[in-house]
Protein backbone atom coordinates (compact mmCIF):
# COMPACT_ATOMS: atom_id res chain seq x y z
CA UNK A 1 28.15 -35.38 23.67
CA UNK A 2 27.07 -31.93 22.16
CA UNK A 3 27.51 -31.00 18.16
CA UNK A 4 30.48 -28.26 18.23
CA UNK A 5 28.63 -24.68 17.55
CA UNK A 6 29.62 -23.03 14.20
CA UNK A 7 33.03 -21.24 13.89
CA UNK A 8 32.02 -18.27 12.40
CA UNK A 9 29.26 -15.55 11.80
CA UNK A 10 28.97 -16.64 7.95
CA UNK A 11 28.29 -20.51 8.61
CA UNK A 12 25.66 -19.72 11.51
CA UNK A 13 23.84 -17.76 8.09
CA UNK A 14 24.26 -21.08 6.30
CA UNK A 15 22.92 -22.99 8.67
CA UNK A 16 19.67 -20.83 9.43
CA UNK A 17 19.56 -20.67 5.54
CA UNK A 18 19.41 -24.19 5.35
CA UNK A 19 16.96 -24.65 8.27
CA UNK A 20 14.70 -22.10 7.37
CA UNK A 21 14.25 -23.38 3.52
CA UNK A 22 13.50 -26.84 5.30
CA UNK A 23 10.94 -25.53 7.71
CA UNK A 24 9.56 -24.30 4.57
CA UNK A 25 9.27 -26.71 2.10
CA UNK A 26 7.92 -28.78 5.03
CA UNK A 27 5.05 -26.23 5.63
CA UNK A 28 4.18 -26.18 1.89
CA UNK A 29 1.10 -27.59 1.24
CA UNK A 30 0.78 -31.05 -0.53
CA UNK A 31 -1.54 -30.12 -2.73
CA UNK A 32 0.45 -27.49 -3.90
CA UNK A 33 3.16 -29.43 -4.71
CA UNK A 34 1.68 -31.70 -6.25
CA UNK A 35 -0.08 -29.40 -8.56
CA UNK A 36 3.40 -27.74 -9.76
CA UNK A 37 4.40 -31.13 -10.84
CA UNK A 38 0.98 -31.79 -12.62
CA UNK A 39 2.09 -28.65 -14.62
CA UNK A 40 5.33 -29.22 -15.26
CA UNK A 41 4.22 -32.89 -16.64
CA UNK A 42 1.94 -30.98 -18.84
CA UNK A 43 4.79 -29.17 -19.78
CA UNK A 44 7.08 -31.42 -20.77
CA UNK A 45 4.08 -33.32 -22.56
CA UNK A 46 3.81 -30.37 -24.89
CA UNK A 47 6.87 -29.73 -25.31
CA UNK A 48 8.13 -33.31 -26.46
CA UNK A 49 4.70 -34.25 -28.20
CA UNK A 50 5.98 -32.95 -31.60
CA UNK A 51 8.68 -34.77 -31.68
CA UNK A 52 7.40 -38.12 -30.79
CA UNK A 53 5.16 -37.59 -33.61
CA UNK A 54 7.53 -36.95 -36.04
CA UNK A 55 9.42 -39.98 -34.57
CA UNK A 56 6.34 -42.13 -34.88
CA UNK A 57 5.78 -40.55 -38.20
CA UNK A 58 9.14 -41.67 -39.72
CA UNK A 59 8.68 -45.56 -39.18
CA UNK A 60 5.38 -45.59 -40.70
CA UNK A 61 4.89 -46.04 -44.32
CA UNK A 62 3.28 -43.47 -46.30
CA UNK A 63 -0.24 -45.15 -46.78
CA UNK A 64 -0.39 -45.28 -42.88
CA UNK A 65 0.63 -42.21 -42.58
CA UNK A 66 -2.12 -40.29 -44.39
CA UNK A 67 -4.50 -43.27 -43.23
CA UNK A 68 -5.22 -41.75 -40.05
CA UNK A 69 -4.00 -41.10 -36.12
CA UNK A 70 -2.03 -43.55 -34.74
CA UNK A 71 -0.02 -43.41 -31.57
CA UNK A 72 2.60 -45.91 -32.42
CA UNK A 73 3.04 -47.80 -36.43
CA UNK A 74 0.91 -50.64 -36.65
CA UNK A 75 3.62 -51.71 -39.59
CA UNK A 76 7.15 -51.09 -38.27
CA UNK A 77 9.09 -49.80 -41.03
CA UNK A 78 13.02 -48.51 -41.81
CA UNK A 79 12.07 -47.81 -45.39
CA UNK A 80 12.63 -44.15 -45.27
CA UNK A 81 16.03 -44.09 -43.03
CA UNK A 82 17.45 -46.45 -45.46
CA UNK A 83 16.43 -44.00 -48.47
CA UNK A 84 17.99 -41.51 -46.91
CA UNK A 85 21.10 -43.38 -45.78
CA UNK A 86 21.60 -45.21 -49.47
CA UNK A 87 20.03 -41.61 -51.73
CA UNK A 88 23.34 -39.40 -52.54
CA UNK A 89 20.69 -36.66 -52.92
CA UNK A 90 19.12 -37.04 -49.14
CA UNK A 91 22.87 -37.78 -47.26
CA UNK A 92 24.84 -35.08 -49.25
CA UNK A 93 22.78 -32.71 -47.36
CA UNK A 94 23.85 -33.58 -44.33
CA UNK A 95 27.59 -33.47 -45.72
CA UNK A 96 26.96 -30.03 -47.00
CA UNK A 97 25.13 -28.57 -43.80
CA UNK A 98 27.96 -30.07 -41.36
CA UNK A 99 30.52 -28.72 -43.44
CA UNK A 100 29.70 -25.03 -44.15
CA UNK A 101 28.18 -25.02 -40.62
CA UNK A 102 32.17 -26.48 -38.66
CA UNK A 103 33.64 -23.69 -41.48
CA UNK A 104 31.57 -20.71 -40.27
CA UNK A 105 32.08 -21.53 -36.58
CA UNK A 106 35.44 -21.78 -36.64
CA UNK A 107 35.70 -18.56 -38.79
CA UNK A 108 33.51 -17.20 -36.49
CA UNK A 109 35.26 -18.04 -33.26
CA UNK A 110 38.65 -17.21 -34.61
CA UNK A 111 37.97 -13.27 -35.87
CA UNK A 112 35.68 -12.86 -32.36
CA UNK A 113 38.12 -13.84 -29.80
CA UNK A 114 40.62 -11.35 -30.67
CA UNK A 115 37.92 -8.54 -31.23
CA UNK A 116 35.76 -9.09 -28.17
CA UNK A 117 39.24 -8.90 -26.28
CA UNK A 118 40.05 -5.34 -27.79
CA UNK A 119 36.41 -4.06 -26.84
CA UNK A 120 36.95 -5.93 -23.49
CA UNK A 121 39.92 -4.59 -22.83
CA UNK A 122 40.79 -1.61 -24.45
CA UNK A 123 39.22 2.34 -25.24
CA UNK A 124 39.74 3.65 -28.45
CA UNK A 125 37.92 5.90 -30.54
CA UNK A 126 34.33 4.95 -31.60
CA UNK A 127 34.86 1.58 -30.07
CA UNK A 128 31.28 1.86 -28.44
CA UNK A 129 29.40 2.88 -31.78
CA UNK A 130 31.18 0.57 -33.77
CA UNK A 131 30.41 -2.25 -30.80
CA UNK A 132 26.48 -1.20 -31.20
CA UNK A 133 27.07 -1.13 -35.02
CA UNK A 134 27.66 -4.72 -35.13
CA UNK A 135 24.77 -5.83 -32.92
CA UNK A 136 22.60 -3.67 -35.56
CA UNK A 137 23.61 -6.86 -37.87
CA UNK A 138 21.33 -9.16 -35.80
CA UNK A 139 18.31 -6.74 -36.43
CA UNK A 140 18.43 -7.36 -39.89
CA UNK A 141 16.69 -10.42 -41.45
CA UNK A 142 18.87 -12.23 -43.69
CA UNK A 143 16.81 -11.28 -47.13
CA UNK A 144 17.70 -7.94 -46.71
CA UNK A 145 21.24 -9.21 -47.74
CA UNK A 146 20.32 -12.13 -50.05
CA UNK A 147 20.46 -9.81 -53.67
CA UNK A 148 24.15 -8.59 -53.00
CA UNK A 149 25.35 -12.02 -51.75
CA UNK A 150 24.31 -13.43 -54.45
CA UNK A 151 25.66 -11.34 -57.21
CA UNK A 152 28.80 -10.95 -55.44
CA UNK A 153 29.56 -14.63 -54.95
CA UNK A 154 28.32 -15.33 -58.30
CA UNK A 155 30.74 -12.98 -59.89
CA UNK A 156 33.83 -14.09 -57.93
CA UNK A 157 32.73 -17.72 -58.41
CA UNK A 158 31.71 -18.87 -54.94
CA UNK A 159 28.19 -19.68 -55.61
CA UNK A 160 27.10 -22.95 -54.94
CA UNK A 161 30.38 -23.91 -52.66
CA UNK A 162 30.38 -24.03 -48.84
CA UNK A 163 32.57 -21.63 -48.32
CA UNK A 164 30.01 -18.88 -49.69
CA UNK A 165 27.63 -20.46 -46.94
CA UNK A 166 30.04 -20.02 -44.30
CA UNK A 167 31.06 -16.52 -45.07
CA UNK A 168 27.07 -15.26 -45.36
CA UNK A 169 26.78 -16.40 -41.77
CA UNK A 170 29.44 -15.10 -40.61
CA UNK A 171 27.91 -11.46 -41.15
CA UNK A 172 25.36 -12.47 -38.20
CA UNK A 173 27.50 -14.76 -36.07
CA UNK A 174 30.58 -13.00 -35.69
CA UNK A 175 28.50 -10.15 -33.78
CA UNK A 176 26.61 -12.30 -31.87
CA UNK A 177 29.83 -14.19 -30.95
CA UNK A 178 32.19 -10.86 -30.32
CA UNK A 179 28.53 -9.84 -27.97
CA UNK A 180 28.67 -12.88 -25.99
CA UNK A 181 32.52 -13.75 -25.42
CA UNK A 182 33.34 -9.40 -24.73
CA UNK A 183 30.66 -9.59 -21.37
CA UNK A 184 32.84 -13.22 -20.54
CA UNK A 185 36.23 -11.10 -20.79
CA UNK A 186 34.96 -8.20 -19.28
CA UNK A 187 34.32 -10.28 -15.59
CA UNK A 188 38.09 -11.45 -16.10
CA UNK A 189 40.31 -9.27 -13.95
CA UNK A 190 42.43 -6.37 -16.05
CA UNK A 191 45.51 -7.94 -13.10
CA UNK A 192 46.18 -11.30 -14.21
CA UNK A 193 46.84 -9.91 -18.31
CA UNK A 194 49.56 -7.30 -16.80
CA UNK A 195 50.53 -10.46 -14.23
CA UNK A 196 51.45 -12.65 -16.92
CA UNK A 197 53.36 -9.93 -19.33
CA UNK A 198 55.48 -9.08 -15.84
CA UNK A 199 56.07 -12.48 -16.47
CA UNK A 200 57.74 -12.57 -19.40
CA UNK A 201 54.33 -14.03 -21.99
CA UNK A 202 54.11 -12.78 -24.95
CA UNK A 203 50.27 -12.26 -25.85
CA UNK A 204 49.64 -14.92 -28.22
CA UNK A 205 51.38 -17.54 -25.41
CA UNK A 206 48.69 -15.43 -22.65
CA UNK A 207 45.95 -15.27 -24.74
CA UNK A 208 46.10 -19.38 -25.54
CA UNK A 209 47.54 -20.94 -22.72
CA UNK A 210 46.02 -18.28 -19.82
CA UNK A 211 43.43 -15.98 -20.90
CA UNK A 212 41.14 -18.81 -23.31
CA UNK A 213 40.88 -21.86 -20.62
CA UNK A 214 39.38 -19.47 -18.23
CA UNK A 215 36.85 -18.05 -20.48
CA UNK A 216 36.04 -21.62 -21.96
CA UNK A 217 32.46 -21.78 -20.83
CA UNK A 218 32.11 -18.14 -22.17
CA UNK A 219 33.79 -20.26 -25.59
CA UNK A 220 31.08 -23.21 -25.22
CA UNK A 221 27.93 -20.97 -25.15
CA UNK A 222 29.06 -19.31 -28.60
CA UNK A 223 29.72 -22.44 -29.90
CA UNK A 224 26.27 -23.31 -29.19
CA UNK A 225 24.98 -20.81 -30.55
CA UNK A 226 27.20 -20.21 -33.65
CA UNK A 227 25.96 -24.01 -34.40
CA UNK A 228 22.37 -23.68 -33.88
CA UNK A 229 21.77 -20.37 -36.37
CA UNK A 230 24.00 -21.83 -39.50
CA UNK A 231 22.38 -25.37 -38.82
CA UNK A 232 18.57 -23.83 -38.67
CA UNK A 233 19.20 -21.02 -41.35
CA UNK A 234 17.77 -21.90 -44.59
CA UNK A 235 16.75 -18.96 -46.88
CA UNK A 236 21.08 -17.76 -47.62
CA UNK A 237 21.78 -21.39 -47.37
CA UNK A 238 19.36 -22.91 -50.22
CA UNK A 239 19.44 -19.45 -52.69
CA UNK A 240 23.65 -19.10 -51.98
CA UNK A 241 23.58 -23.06 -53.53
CA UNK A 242 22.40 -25.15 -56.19
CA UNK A 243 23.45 -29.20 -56.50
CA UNK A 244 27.09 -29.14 -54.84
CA UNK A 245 26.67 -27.44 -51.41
CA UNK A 246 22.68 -27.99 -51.18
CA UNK A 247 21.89 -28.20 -47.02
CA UNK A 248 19.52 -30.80 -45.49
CA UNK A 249 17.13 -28.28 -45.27
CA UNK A 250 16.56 -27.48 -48.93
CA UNK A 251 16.73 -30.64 -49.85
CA UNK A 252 13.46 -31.48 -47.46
CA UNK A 253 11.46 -28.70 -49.22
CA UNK A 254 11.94 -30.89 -52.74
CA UNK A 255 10.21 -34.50 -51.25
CA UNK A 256 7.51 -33.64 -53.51
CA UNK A 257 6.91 -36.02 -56.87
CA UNK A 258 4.87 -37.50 -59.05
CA UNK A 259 3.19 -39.64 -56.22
CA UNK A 260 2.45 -36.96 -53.44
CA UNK A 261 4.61 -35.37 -51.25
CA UNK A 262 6.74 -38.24 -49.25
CA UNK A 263 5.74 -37.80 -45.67
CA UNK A 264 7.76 -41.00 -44.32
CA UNK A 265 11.03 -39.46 -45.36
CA UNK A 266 10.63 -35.93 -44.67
CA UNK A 267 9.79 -37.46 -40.99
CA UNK A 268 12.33 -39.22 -40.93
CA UNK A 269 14.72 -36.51 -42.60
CA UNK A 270 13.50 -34.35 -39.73
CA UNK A 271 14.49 -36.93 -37.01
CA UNK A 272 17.67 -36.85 -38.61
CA UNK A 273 18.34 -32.82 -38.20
CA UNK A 274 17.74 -32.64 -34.67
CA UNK A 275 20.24 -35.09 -33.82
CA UNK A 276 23.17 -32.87 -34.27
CA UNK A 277 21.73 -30.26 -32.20
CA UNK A 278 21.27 -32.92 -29.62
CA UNK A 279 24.92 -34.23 -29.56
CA UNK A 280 26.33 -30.71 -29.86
CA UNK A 281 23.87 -29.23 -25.86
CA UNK A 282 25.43 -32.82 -24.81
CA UNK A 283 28.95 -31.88 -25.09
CA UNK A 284 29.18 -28.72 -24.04
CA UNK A 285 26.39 -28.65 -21.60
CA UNK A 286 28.32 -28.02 -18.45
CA UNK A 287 29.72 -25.21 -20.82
CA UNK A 288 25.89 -23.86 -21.66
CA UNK A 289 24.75 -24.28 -17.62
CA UNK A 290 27.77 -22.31 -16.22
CA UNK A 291 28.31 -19.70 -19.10
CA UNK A 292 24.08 -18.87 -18.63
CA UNK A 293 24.61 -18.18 -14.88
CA UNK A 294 28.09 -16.44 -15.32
CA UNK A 295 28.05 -14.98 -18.64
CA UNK A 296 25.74 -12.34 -20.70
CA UNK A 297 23.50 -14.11 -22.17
C-alpha cells in the first residue's frame, strides 16, 4: 500500500522543507554540535553564576562570609531572611516598591491604550512630532528631572508618598508604553473597528470587549516592561521619599552600621528583589514570547 502524494503545491514545500532541514542536521558534524552546546553551557554558567552566589551568600553568616570562598555555607543559616521578614524597616520596602510600582503601571496602561489607539489609528496635525516628542522622554536620564520633581511635589505635599513615585515614572513609561502597544494596533486591521460600529458598538464596548483581547500580548509585553523600570529605578524613587514610601532599593544602600556593612542581609535582601521579576516573566510569558515575534519591540 503506497502513502497518498500531497494535495497541493504548498504541502509538497512543507514536506521538502522538512526533509531538507533533516538531511541537514543529519550531515552536521558531531563535533560541531557538540561544541555549540559546550558554549551555550558556558553561557548559561555565566549568566546564572551571580546569582547562585548571592544565593549562597544569603544563608551564610557574616563571619563566613568575609572568611573566604566557599561554594556552598559550611553553617546553614536563615538569620538574615528572618531579619528581613520580622524588621518593619527591611519588609516596608517591599510594601512601598510593590505599591508605587502596581500604581504607575496601571496609570501607565490606562492613559497609553487610548493614546497609542489615536496615533494608531488616526492623522491629525503634528501627530508624528508629537509621537517622536515623547520617545525623546526615554533619552533623558532621570536626574535631569530630579530638581523640579522634587520641589514640585514638595510644595503640593506629595513628597515622601507613593503616589509621587508613581507619577515620576510615569513621565518615562507612558512613552515607552504608547511606543510599544501603537506598532501592536497598527498590525490590527482598520475593517474590524468600522465592522463592529456597523454593528451597533459603541467605542468604549469595542475598545474593551473587541479591540483589547486581541492586542493582549501587545498588553503583556508593556506590562513587563512598565514593571521592570519602576521596580529597578532607584535614584527618583529614594530622593522623591524619605521614611513612609522608602523602596527596597534604598533601603539596601543603608545596611551599613556600627559593625560593618551587613553582607548576609543585603544578600539575602537581593534574593528577595529578583523574585518579583521572576513571578511577573512567569505569568505573562506566553504574552512576552508572542508579543517579541509579533509586536515592535
Amino acid at each position: 500500500m503506497t502513502d497518498s502524494m500531497p494535495a497541493t503545491p504548498e504541502e509538497v514545500r512543507r514536506r521538502a522543507a522538512a526533509t531538507d532541514r533533516q538531511r541537514r542536521r543529519q550531515a552536521r558534524p558531531v563535533s560541531r554540535q557538540w561544541r555549540r552546546r559546550g558554549l551555550m553551557a558556558l553561557y548559561i554558567v555565566f549568566v546564572l553564576l551571580p546569582i547562585y552566589w548571592l544565593l549562597n551568600m544569603s544563608f551564610q553568616s557574616n563571619t563566613e562570609i568575609l572568611g573566604g570562598l566557599t561554594l556552598w555555607p559550611e553553617n546553614f543559616t536563615v538569620e538574615h531572611y528572618t531579619k528581613i521578614f520580622t524588621e518593619a524597616s527591611w519588609y516596608m520596602g517591599y510594601v512601598n516598591s510593590l505599591g508605587y510600582v502596581l500604581m504607575n503601571m496601571l496609570i501607565s496602561i490606562v492613559v497609553a491604550l487610548p493614546a497609542a489607539y489615536a496615533f494608531s489609528r488616526y492623522q491629525f496635525i503634528g501627530d508624528k512630532h508629537l509621537f517622536f516628542w515623547l520617545l525623546t522622554n526615554l533619552m533623558a536620564p532621570p536626574a535631569v528631572f530630579l530638581l523640579p520633581y522634587f520641589q514640585l511635589y514638595y510644595t503640593v505635599g506629595l513628597f515622601d508618598t507613593h503616589f509621587a513615585v508613581a507619577l515620576a515614572h510615569c513621565l518615562f513609561n507612558i512613552p515607552l508604553a504608547v511606543w510599544i502597544l501603537e506598532g501592536f494596533m497598527s498590525g490590527v486591521p482598520k475593517e474590524i473597528d468600522e465592522t463592529a460600529f456597523i454593528d451597533g458598538y459603541s467605542f468604549p464596548r469595542f475598545f474593551i470587549k473587541i479591540f483589547i483581547p486581541m492586542i493582549s500580548s501587545g498588553i503583556g509585553v508593556t506590562l513587563f516592561f512598565l514593571f521592570m523600570f519602576s521596580w529597578v529605578e532607584l535614584l527618583l524613587a529614594s530622593t522623591l521619599t524619605a521614611t513612609e514610601a522608602q523602596p527596597i532599593a534604598s533601603v539596601m544602600t543603608q545596611t551599613k552600621g556600627a559593625s560593618g556593612i551587613d553582607w548576609g542581609a543585603l544578600a539575602a535582601a537581593g534574593v528577595l528583589t529578583i523574585l518579583p521579576g521572576i513571578v511577573v516573566v512567569y505569568f505573562v510569558r506566553h504574552h512576552i514570547a508572542k508579543g517579541f515575534a509579533l509586536g515592535r519591540t
